[in-house]
N, C-alpha and C. Protein backbone atom coordinates (compact mmCIF):
# COMPACT_ATOMS: atom_id res chain seq x y z
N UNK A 1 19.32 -5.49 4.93
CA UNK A 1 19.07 -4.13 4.55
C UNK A 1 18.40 -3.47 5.75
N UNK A 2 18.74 -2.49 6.26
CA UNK A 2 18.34 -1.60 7.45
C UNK A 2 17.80 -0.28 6.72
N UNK A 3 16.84 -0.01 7.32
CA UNK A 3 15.93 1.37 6.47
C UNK A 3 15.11 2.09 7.54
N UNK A 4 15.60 3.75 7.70
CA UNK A 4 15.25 4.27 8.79
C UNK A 4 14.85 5.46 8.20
N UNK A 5 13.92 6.45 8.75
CA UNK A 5 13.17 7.15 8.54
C UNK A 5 12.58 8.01 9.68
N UNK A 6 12.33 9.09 9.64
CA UNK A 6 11.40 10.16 10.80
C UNK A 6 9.98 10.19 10.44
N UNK A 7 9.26 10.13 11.23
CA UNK A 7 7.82 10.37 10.99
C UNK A 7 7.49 11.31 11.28
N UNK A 8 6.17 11.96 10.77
CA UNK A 8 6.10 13.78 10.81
C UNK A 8 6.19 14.60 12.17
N UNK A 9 6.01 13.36 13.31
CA UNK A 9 6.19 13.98 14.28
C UNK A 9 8.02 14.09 14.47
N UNK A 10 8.51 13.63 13.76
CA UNK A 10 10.01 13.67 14.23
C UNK A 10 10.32 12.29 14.64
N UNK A 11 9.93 11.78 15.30
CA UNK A 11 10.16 10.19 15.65
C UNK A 11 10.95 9.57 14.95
N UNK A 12 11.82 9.28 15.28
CA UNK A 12 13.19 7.95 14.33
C UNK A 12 12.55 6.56 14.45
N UNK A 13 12.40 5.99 13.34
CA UNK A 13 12.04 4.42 13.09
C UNK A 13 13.00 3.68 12.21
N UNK A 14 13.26 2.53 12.41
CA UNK A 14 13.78 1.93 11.74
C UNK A 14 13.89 0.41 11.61
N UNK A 15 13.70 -0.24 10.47
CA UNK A 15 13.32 -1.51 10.37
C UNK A 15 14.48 -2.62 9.70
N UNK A 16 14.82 -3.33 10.07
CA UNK A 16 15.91 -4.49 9.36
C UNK A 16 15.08 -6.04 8.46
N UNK A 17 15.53 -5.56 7.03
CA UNK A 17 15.20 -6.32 6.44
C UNK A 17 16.43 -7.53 6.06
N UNK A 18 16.23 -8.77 5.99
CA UNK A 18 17.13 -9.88 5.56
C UNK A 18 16.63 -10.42 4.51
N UNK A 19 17.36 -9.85 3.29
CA UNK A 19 17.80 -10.21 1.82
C UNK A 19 18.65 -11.54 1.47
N UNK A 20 18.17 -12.92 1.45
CA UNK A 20 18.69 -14.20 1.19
C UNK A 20 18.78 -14.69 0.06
N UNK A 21 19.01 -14.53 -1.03
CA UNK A 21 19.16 -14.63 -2.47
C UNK A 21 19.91 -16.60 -2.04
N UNK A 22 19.99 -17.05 -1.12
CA UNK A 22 20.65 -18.28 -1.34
C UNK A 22 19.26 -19.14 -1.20
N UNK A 23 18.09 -18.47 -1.36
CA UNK A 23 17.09 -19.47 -1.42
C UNK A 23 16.86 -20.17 -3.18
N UNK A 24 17.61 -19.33 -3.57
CA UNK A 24 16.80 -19.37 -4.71
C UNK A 24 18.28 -20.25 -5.35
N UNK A 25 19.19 -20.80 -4.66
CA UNK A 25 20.52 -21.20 -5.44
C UNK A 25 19.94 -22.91 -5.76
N UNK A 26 20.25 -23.14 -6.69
CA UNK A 26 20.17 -24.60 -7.49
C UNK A 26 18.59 -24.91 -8.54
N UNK A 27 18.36 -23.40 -8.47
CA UNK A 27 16.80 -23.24 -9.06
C UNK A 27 17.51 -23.32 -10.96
N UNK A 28 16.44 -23.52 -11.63
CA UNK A 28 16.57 -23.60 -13.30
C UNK A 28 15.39 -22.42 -13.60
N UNK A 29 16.30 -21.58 -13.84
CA UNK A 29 15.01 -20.82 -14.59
C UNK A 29 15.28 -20.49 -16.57
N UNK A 30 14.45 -19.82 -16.25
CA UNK A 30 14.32 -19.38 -17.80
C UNK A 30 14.40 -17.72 -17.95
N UNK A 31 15.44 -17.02 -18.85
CA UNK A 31 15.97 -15.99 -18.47
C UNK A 31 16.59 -15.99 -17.91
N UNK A 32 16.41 -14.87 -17.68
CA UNK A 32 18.21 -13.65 -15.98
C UNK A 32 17.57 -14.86 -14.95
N UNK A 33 18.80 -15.45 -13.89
CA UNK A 33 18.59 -15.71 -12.96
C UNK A 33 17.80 -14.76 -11.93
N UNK A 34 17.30 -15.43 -11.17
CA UNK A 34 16.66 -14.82 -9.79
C UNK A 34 17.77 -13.64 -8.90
N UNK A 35 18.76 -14.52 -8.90
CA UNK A 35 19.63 -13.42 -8.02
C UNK A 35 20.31 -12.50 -8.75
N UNK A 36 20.63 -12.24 -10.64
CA UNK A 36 20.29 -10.65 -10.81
C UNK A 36 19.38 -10.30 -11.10
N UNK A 37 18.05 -10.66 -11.17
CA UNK A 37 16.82 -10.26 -10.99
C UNK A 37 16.39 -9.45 -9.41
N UNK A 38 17.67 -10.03 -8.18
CA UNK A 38 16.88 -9.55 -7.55
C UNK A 38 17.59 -8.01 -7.38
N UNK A 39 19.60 -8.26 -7.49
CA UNK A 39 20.33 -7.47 -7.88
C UNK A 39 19.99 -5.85 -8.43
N UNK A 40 19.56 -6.24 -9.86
CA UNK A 40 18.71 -5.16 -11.12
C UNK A 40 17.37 -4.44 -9.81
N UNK A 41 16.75 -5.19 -9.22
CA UNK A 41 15.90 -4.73 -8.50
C UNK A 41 16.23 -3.90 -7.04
N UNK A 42 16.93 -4.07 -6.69
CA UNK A 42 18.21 -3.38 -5.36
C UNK A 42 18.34 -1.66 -6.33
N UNK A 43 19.04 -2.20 -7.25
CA UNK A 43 19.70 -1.22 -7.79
C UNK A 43 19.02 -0.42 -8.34
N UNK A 44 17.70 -0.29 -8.36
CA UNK A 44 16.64 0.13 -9.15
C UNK A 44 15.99 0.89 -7.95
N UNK A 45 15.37 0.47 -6.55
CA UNK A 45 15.11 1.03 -5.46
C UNK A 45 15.88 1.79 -5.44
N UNK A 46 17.66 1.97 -4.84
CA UNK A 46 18.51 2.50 -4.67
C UNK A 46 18.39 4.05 -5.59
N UNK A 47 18.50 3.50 -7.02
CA UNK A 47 18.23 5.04 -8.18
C UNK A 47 16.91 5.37 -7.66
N UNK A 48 15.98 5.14 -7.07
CA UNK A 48 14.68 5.82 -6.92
C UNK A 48 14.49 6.58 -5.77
N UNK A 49 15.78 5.96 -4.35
CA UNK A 49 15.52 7.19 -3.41
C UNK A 49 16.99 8.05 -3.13
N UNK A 50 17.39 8.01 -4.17
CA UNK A 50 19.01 8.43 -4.03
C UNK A 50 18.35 10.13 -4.14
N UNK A 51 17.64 10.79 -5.27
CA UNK A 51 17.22 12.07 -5.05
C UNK A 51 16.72 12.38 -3.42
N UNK A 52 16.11 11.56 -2.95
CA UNK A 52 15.31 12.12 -1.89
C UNK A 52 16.04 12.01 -0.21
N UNK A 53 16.84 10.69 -0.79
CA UNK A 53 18.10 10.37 0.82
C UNK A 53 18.94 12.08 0.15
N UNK A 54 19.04 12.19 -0.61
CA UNK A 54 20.15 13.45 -0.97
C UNK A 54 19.43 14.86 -0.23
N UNK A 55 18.11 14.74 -0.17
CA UNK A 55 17.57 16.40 -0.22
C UNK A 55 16.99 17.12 -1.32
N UNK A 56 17.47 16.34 -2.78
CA UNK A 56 17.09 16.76 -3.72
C UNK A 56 15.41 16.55 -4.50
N UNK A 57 14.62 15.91 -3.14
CA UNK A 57 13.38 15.53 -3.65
C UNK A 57 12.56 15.13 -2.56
N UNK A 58 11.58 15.57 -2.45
CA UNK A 58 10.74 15.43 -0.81
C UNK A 58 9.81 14.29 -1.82
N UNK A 59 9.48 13.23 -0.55
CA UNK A 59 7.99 12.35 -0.69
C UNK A 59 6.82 13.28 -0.31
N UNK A 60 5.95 13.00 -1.57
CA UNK A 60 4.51 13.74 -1.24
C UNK A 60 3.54 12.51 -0.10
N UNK A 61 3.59 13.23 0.90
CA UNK A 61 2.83 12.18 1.96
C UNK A 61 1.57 12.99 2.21
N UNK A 62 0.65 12.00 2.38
CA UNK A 62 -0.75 12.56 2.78
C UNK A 62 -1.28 11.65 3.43
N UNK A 63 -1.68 12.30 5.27
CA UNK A 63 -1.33 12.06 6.28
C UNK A 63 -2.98 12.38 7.30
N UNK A 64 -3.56 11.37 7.31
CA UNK A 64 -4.98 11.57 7.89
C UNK A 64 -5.13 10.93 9.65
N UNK A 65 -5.70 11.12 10.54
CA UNK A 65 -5.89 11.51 11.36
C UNK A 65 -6.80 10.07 12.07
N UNK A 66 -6.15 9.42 13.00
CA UNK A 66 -7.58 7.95 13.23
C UNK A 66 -8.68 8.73 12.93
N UNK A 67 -8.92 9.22 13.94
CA UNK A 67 -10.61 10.05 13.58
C UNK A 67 -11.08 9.84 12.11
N UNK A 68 -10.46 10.48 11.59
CA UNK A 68 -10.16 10.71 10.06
C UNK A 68 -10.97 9.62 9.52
N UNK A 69 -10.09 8.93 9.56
CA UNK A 69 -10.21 7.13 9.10
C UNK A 69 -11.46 6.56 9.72
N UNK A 70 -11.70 6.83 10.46
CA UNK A 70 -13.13 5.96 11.27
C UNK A 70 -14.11 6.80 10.67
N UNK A 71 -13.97 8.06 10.39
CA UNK A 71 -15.53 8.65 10.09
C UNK A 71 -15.53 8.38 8.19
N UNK A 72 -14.02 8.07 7.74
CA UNK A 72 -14.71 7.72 6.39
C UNK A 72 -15.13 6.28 6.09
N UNK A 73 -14.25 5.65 7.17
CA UNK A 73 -15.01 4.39 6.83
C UNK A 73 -16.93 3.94 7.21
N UNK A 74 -17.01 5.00 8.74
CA UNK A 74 -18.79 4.80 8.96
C UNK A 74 -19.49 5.14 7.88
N UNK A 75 -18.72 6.66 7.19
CA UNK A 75 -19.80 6.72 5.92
C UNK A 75 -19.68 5.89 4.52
N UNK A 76 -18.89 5.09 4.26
CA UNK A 76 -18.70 4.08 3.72
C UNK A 76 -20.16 2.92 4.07
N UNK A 77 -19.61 2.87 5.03
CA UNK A 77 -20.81 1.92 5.69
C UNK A 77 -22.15 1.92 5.56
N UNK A 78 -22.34 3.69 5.93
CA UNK A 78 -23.84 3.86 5.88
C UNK A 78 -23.81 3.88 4.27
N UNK A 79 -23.30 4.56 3.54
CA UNK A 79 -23.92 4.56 2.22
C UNK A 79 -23.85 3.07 1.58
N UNK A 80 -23.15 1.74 1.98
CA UNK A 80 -23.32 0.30 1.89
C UNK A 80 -24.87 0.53 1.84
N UNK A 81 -25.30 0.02 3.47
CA UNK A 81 -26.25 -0.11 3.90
C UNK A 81 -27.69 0.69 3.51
N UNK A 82 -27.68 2.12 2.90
CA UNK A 82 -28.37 2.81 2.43
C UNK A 82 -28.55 1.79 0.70
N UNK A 83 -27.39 1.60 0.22
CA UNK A 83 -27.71 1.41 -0.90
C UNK A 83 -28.24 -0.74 -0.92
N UNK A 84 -27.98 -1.18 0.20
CA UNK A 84 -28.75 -2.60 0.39
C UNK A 84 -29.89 -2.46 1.07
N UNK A 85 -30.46 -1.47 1.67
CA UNK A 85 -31.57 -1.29 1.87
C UNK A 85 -32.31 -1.40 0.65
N UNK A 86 -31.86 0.05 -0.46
CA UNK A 86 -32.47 -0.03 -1.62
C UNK A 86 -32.97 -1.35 -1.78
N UNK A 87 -31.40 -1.68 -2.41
CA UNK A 87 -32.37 -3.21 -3.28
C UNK A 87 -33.26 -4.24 -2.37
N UNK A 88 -33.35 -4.24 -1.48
CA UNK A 88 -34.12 -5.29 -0.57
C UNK A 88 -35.65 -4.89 -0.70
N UNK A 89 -36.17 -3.34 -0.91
CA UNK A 89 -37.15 -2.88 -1.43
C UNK A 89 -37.78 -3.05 -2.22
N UNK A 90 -37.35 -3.27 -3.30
CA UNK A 90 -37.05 -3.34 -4.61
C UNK A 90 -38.13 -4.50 -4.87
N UNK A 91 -39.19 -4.82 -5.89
CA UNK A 91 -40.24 -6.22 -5.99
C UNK A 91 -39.59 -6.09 -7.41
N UNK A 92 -40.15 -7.34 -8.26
CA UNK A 92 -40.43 -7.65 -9.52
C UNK A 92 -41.71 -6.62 -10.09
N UNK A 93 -42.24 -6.10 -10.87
CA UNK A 93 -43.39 -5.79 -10.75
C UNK A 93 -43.26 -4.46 -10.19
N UNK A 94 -42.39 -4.21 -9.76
CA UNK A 94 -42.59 -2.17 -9.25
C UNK A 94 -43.06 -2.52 -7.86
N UNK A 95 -43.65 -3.39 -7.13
CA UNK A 95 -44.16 -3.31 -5.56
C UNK A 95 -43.42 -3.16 -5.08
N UNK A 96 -44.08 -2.48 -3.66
CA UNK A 96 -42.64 -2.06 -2.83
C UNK A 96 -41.30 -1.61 -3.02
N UNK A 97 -41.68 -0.90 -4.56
CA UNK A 97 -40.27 0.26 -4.56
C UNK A 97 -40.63 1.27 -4.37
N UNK A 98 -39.89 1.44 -3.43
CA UNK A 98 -39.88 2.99 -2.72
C UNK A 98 -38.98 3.96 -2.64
N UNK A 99 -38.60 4.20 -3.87
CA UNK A 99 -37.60 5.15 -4.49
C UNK A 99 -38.03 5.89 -5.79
């Protein structure tokens, strides 16, 4: 399976996937075999971007910035660290809480 795509800058990407359904040949299962299990599942992707390969349906993408990403993760961090400060404060007995 080959699957290609533009990124917002315009950029063409594209990635090749290899679909081997012969791994799964001489297996015993219980139920649908594996390989129309994986079949039903093809065909199921396929109905889900057939609107949008058509034109008839845009992906809602939301699209942040490295920067972006580094300053929410520092404040992530600090408010960690703000809130393990807390408890390290913290006594049995009310001492040394300082909140």
């Amino acid at each position: 399976m080959k699957a290609r795509y533009k990124t917002d800058q315009g950029e063409e990407r594209a990635a090749t996937f290899r679909l081997d359904v012969y791994q799964y040949y001489g297996m015993k299962t219980i139920g649908k075999p594996p390989e129309y299990e994986v079949a039903e599942a093809l065909k199921k992707i396929a109905d889900d971007l057939r609107p949008i390969l058509r034109g008839n349906a845009r992906l809602s993408v939301a699209t942040v910035t490295e920067q972006e990403v580094r300053q929410e993760l520092e404040a992530q961090r600090a408010q960690w660290r703000e809130m393990r400060g807390r408890e390290t404060t913290k006594r049995p007995g009310g001492e040394g809480d300082e909140t």
